[in-house]
Protein backbone atom coordinates (compact mmCIF):
# COMPACT_ATOMS: atom_id res chain seq x y z
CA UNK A 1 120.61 78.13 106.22
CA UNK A 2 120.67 77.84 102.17
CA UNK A 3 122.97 81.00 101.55
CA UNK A 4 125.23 79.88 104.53
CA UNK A 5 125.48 76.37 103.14
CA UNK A 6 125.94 77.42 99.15
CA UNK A 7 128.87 79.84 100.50
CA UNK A 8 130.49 76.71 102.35
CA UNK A 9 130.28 74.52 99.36
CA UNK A 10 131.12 77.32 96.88
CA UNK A 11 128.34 77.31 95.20
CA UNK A 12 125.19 79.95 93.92
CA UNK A 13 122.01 79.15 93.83
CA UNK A 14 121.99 79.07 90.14
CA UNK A 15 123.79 75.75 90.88
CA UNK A 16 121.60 73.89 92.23
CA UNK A 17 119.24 72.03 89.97
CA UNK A 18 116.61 71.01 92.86
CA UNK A 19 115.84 72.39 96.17
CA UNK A 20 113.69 70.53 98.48
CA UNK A 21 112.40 72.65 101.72
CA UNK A 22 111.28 70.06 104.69
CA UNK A 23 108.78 72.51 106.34
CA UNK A 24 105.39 72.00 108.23
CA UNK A 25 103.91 75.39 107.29
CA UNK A 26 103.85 76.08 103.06
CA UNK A 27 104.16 79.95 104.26
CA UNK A 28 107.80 79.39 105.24
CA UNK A 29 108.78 77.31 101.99
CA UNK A 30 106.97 80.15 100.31
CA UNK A 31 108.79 82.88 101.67
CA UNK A 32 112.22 81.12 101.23
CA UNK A 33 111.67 80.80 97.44
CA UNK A 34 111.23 84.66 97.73
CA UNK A 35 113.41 85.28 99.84
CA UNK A 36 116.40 83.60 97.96
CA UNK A 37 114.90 84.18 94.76
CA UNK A 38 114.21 80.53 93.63
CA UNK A 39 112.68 79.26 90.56
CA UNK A 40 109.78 77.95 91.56
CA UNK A 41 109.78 75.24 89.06
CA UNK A 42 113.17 73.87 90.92
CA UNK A 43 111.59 73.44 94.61
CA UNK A 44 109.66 70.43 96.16
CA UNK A 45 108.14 71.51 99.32
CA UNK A 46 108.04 68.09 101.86
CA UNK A 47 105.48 68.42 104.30
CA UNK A 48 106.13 67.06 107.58
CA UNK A 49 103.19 68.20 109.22
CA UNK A 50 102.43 65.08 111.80
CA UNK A 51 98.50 65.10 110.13
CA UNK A 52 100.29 63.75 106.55
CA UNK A 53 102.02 61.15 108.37
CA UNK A 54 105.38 60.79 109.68
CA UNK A 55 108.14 60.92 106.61
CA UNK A 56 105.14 61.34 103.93
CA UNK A 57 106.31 64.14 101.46
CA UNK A 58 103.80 66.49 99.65
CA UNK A 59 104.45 68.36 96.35
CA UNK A 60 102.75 71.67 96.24
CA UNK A 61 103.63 74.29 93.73
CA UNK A 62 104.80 77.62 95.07
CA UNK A 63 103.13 80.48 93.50
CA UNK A 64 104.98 82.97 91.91
């Protein structure tokens, strides 16, 4: 969905200064950062597992 999106807008990832990656599971945030080859230090990670309650948003730090 990121590359797809970029390429619409015209853009690289290089520029975006901030990605934020809604996702209940951190092993799918983490393997999008890899994937597209993100700096870490430019992705929050929301967590919108039902648990953290609804629209809460957790910052965890992807490891590198």
């Amino acid at each position: 969905m990121i590359p797809k999106a970029l390429a619409r807008a015209g853009l690289s990832t290089a520029d975006v200064d901030l990605y934020e990656i809604n996702e209940a599971l951190a092993s799918v945030a983490v393997a999008a950062v890899r994937l597209l080859d993100l700096d870490p230090d430019r992705v929050n990670v929301a967590s919108m597992w039902p648990g953290g309650g609804m629209g809460s948003a957790m910052v965890v730090e992807v490891p590198r």
